[in-house]
N, C-alpha and C. Protein backbone atom coordinates (compact mmCIF):
# COMPACT_ATOMS: atom_id res chain seq x y z
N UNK A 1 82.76 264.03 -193.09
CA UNK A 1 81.72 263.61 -192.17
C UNK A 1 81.74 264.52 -190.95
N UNK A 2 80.57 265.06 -190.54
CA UNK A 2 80.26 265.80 -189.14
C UNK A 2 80.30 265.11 -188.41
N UNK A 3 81.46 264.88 -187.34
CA UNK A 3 81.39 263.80 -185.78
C UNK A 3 80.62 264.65 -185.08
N UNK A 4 79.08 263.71 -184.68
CA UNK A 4 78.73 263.80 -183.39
C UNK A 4 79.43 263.37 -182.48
N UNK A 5 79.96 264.26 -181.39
CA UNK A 5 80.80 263.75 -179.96
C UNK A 5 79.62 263.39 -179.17
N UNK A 6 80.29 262.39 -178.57
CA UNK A 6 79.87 262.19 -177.11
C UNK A 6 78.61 261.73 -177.21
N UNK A 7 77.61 260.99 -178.31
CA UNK A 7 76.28 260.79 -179.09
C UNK A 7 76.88 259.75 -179.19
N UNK A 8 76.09 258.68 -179.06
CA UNK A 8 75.72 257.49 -179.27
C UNK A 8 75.96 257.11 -180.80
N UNK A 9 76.87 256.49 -181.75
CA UNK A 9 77.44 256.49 -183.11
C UNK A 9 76.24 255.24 -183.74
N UNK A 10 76.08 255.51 -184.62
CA UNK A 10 74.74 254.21 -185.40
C UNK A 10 76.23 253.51 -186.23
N UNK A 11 75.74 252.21 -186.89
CA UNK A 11 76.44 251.65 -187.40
C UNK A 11 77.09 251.69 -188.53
N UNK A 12 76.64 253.04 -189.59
CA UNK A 12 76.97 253.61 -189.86
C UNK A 12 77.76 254.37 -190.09
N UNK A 13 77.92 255.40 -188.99
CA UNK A 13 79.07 256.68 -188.63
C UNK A 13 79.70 255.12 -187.90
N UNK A 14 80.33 254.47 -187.35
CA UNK A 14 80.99 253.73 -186.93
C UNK A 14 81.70 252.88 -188.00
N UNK A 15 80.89 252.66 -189.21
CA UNK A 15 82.01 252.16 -190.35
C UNK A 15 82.87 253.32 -190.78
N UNK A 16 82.21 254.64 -190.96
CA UNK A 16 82.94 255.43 -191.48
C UNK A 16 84.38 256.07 -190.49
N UNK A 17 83.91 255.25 -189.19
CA UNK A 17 85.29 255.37 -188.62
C UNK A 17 86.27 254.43 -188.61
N UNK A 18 86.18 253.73 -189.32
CA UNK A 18 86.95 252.39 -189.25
C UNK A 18 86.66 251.16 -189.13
N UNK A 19 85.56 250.98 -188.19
CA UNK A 19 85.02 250.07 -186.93
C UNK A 19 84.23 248.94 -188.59
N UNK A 20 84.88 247.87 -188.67
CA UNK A 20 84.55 247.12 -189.76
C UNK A 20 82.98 246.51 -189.13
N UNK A 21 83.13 245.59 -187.79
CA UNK A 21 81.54 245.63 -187.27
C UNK A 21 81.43 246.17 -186.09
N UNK A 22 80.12 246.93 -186.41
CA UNK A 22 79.56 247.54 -185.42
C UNK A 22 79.49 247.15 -183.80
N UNK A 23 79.87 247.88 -183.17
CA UNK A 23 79.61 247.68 -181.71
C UNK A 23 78.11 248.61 -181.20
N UNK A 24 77.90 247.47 -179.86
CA UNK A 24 76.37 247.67 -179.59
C UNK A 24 76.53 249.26 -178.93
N UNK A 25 77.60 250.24 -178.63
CA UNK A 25 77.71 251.31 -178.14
C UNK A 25 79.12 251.90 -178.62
N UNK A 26 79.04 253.00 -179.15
CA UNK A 26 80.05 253.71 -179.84
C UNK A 26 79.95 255.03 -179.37
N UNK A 27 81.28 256.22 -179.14
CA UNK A 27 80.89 256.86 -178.60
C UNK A 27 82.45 257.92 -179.27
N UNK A 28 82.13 258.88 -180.23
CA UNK A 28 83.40 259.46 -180.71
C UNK A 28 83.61 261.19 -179.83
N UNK A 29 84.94 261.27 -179.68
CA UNK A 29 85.40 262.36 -179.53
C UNK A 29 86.98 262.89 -180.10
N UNK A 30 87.14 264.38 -179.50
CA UNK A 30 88.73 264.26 -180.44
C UNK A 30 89.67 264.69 -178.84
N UNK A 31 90.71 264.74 -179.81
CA UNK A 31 91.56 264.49 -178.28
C UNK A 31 92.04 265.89 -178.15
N UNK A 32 92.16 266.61 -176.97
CA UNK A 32 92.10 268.01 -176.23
C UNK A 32 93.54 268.05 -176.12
N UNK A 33 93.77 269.91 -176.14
CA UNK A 33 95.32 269.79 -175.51
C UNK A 33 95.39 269.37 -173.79
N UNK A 34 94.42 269.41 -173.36
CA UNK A 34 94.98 268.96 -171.73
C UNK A 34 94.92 267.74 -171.90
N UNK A 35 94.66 266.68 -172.48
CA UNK A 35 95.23 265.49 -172.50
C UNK A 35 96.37 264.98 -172.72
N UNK A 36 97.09 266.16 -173.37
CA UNK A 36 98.66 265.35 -173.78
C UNK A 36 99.77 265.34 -172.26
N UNK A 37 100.46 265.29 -172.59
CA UNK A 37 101.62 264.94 -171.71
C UNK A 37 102.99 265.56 -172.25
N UNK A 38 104.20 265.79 -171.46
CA UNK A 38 105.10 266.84 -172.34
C UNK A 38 105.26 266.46 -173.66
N UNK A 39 105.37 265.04 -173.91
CA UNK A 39 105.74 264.65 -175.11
C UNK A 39 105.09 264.57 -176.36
N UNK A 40 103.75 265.58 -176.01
CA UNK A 40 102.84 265.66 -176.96
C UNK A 40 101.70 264.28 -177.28
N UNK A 41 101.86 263.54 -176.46
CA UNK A 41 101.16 262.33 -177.05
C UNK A 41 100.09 262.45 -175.63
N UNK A 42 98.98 261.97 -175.76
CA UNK A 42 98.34 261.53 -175.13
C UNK A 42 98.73 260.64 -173.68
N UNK A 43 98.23 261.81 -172.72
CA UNK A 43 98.58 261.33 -171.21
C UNK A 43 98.05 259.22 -170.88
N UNK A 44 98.58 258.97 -170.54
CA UNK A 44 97.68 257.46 -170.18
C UNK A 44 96.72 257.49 -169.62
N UNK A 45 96.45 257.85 -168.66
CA UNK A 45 95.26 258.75 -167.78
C UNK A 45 93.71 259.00 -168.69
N UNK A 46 94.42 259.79 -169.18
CA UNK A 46 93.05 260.39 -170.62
C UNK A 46 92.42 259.36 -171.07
N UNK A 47 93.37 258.06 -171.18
CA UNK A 47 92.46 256.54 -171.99
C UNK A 47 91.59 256.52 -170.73
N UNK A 48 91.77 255.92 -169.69
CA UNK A 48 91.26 255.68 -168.48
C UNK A 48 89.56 256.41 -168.61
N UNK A 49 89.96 257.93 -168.59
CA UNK A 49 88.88 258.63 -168.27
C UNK A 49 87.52 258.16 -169.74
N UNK A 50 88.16 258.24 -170.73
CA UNK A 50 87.56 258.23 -171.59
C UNK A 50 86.79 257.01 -171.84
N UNK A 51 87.23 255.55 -171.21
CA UNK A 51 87.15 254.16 -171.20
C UNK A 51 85.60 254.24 -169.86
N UNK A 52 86.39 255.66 -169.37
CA UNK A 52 84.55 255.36 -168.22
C UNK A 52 83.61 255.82 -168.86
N UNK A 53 83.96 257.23 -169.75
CA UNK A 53 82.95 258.17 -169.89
C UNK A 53 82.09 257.08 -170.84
N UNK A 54 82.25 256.67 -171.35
CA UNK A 54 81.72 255.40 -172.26
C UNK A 54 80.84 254.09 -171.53
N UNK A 55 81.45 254.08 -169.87
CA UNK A 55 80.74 252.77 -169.31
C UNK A 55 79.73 253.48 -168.84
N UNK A 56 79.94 255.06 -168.51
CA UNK A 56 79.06 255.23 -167.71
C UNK A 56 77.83 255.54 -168.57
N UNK A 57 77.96 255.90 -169.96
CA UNK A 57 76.88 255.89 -171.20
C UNK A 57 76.34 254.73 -171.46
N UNK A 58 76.99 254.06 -171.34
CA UNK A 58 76.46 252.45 -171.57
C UNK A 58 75.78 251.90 -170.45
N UNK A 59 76.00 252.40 -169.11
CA UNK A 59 75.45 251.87 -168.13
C UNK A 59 73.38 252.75 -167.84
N UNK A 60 73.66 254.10 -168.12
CA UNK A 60 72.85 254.60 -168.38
C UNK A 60 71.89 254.08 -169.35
N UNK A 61 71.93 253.96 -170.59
CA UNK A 61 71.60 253.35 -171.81
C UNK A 61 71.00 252.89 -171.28
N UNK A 62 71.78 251.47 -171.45
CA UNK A 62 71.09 249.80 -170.55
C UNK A 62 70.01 249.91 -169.10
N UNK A 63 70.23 250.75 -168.73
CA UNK A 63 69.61 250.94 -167.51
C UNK A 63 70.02 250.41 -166.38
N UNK A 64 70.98 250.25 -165.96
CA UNK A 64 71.79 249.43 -165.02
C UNK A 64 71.87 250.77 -164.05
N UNK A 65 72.17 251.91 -164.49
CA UNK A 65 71.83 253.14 -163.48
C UNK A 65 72.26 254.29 -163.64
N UNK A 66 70.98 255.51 -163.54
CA UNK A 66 70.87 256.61 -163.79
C UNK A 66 71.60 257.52 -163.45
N UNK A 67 72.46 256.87 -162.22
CA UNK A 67 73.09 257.53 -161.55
C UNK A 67 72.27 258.80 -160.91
N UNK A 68 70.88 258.46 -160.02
CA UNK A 68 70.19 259.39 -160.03
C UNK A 68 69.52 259.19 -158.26
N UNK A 69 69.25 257.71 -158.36
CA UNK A 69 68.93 257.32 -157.00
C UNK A 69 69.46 256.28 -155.85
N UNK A 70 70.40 256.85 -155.27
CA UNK A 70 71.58 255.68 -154.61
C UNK A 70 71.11 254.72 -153.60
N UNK A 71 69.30 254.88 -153.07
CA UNK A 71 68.86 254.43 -152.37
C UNK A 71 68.10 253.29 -152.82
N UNK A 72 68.10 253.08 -154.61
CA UNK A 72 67.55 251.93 -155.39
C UNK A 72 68.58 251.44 -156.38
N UNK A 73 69.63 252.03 -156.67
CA UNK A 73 70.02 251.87 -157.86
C UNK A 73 71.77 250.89 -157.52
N UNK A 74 71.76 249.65 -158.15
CA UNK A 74 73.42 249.44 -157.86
C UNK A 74 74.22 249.77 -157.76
N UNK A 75 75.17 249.59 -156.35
CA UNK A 75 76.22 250.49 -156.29
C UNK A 75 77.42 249.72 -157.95
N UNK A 76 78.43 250.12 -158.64
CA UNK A 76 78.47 249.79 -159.95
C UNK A 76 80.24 249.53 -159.36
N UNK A 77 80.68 248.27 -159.15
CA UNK A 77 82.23 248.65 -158.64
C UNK A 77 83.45 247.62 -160.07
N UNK A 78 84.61 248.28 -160.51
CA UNK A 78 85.23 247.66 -161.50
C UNK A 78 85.98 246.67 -160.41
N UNK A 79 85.91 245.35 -160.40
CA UNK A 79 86.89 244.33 -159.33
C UNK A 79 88.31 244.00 -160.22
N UNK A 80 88.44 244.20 -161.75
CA UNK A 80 89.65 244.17 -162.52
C UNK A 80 89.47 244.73 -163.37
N UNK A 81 90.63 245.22 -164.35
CA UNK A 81 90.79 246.30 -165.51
C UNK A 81 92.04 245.65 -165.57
N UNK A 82 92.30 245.72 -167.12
CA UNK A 82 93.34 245.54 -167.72
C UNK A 82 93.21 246.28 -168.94
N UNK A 83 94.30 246.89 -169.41
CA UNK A 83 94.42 248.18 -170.20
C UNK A 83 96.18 247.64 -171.08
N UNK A 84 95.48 247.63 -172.50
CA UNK A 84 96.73 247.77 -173.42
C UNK A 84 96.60 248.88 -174.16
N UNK A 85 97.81 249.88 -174.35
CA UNK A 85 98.23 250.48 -175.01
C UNK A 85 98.83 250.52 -176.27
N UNK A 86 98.23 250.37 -177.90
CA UNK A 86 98.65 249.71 -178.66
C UNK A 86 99.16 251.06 -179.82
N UNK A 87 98.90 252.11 -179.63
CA UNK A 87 99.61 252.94 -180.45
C UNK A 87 99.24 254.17 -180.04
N UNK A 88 100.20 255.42 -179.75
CA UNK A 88 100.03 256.58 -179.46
C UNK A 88 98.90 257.26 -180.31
N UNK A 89 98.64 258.67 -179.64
CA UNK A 89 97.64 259.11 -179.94
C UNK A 89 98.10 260.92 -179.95
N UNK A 90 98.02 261.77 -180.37
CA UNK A 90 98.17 263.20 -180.66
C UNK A 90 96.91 264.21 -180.71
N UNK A 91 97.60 265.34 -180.32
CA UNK A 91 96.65 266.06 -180.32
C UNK A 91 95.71 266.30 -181.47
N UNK A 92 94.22 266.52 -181.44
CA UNK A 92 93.12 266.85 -182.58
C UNK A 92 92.53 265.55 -183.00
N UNK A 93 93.53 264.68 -182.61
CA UNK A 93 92.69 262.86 -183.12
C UNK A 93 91.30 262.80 -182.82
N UNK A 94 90.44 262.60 -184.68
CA UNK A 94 89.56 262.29 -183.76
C UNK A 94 89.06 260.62 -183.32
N UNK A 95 88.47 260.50 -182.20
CA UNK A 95 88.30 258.85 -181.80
C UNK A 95 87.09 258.60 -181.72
N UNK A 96 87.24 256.66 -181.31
CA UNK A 96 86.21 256.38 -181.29
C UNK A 96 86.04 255.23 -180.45
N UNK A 97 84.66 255.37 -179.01
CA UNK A 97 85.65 254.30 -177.80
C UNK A 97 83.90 253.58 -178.10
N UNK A 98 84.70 252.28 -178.65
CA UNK A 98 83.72 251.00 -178.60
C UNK A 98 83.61 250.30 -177.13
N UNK A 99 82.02 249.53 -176.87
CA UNK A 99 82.07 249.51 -175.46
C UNK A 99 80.74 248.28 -175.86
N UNK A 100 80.86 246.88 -175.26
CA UNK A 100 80.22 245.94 -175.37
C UNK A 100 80.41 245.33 -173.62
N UNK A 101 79.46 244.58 -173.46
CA UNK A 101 79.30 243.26 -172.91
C UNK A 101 79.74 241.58 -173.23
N UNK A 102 80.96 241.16 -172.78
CA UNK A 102 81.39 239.75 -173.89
C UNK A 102 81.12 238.52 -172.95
N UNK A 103 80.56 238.83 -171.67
CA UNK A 103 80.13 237.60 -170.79
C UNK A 103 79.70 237.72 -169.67
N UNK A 104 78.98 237.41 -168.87
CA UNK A 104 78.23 237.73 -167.38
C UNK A 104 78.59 236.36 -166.32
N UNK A 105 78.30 236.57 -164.82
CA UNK A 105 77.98 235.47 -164.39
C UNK A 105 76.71 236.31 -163.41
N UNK A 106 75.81 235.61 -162.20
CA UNK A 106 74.88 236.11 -161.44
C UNK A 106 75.03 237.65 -161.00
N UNK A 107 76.05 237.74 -160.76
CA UNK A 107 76.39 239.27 -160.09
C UNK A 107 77.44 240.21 -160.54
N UNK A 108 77.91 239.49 -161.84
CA UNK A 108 78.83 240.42 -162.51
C UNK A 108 78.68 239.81 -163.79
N UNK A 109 79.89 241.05 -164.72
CA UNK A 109 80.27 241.17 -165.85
C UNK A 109 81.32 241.51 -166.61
N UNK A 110 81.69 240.97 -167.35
CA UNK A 110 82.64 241.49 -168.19
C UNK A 110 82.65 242.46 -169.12
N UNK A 111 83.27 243.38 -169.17
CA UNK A 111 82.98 244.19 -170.46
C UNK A 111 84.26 244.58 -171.10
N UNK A 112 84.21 244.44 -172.82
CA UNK A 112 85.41 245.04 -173.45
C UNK A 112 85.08 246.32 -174.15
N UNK A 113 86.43 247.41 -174.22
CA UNK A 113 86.14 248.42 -174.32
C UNK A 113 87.50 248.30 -175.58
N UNK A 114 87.44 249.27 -176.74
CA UNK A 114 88.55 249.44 -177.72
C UNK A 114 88.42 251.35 -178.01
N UNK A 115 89.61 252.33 -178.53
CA UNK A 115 89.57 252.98 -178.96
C UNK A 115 90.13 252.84 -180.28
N UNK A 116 89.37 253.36 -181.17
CA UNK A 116 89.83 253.53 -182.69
C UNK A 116 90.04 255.26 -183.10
N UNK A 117 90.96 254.79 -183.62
CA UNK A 117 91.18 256.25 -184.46
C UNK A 117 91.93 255.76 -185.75
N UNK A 118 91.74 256.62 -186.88
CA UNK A 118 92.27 256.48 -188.06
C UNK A 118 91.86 255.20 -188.64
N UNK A 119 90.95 253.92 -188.03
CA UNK A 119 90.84 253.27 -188.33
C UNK A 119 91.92 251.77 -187.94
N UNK A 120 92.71 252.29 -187.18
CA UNK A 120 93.87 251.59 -186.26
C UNK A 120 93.13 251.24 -184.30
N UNK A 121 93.15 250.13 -184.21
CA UNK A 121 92.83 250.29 -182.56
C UNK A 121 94.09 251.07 -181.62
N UNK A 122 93.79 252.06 -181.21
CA UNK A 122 95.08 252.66 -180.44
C UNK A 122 94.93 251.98 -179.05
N UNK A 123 93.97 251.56 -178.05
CA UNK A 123 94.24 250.93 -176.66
C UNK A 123 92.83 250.13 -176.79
N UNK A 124 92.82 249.08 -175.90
CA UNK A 124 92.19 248.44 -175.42
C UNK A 124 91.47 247.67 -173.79
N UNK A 125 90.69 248.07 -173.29
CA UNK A 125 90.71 248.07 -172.06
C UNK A 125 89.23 246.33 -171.76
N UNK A 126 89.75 245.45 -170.99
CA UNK A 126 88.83 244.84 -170.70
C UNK A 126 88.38 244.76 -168.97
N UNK A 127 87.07 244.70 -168.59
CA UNK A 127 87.38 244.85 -167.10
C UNK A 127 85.90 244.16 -166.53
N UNK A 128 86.34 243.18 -165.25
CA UNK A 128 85.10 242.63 -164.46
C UNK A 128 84.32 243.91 -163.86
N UNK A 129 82.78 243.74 -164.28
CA UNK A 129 82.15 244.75 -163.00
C UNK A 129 81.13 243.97 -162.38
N UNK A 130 80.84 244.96 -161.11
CA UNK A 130 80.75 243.81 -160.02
C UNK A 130 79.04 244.87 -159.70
N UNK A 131 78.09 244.22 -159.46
CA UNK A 131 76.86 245.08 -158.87
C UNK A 131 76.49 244.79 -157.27
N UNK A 132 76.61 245.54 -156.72
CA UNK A 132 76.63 245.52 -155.14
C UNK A 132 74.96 246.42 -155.03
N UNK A 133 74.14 246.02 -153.37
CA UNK A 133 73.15 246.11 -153.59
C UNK A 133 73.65 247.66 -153.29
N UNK A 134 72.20 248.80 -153.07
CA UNK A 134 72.47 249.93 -152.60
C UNK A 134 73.74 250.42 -151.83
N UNK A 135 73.20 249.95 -150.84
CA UNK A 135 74.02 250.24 -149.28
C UNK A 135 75.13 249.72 -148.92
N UNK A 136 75.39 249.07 -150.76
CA UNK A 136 77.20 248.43 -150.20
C UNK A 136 76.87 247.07 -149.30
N UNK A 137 76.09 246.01 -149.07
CA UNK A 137 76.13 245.05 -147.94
C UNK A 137 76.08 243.72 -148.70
N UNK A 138 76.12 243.74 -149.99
CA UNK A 138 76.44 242.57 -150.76
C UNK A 138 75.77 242.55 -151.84
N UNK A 139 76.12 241.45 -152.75
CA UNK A 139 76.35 241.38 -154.49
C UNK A 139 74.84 241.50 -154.30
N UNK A 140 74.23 242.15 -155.77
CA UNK A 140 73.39 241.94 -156.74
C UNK A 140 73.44 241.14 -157.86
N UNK A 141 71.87 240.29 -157.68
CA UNK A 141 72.03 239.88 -158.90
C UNK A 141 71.40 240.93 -160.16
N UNK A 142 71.94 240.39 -161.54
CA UNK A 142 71.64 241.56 -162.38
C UNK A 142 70.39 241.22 -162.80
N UNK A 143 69.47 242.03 -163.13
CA UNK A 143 68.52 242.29 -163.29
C UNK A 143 67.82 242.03 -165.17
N UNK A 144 66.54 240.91 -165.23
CA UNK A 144 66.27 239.98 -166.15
C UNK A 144 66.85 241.66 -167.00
N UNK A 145 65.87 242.03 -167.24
CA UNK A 145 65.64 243.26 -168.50
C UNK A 145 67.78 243.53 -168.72
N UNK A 146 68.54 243.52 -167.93
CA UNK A 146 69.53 243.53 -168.27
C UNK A 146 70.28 242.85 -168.93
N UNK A 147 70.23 241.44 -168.34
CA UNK A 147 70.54 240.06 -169.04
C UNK A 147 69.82 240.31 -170.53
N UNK A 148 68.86 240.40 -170.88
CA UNK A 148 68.01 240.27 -171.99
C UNK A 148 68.88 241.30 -173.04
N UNK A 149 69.40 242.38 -172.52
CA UNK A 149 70.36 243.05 -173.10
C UNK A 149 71.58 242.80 -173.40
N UNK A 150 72.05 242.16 -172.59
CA UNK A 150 73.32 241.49 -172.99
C UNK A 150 73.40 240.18 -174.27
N UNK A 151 72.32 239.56 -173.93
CA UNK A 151 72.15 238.09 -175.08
C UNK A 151 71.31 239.22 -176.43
N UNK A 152 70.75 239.83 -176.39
CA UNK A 152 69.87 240.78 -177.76
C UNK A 152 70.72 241.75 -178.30
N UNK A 153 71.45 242.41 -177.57
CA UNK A 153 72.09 243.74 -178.23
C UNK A 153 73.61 243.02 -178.03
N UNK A 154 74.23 242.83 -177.32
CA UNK A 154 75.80 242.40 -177.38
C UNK A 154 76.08 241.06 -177.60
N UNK A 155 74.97 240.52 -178.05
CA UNK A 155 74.98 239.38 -178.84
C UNK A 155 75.88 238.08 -177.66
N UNK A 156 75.65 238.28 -176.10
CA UNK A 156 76.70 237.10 -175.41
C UNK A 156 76.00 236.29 -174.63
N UNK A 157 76.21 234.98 -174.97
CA UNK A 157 75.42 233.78 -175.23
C UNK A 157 75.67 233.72 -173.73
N UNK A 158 74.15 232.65 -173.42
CA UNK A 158 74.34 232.07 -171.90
C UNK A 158 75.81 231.66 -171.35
N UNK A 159 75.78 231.90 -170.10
CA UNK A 159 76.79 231.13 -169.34
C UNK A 159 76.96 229.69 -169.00
């Protein structure tokens, strides 16, 4: 199979990576030598980066923000992250970082994030995000067309 990197995975190329059901955003790459660490395995760090490059595709997507106009668009802040590390990772792996919505309240969200490779979950990251208006001076609420995305595409039922 030809991995598209960094492309949006259909449900499809996402079985053929392992991923038994599909997630509403999939996003494969392989792992670089500047990611490792002396010990050859994958720096911890590298999950991190890779766990955004994925929110920030997903946030785009969804339309939550273009990251284009800071004078309309939510400022986007993580208020918790929690990150398990469930099996090392080596150089040339290629991966695959699943990225959903699993619950909201008025002004935030939850989102879980998984990397697969080989068909094994290697880390898992879940984390509150919080939408603040422009100018930083207090919460946003999220916006219908967003909500509508969360209950249609990530399938997460009212609060």
């Amino acid at each position: 199979m030809t991995v598209p990197y960094l492309t949006p995975l259909t449900p499809e190329q996402q079985r053929a990576f392992g991923v038994a059901e599909p997630w509403p955003l999939a996003l494969s790459d392989r792992v670089r030598f500047s990611e490792l660490d002396p010990l050859n395995h994958v720096n911890n760090v590298a999950y991190l980066i890779w766990f955004e490059t994925a929110r920030v595709t997903y946030f785009k997507h969804v339309g939550i923000s273009r990251y284009a106009d800071k004078t309309v668009e939510p400022r986007i802040v993580i208020r918790r992250g929690e990150i398990d590390w469930l099996q090392e990772m080596r150089a040339d792996e290629d991966y695959v970082i699943l990225t959903k919505v699993v619950a909201y309240r008025s002004t935030s969200f939850t989102m879980k994030q998984e990397i697969v490779s080989g068909g094994t979950t290697r880390a898992t990251f879940s984390c509150v995000v919080v939408l603040l208006q422009p100018d930083g001076s207090g919460r946003m609420p999220i916006p219908q067309h967003i909500l509508d995305h969360f209950h249609e595409v990530d399938g997460v039922s009212q609060p």
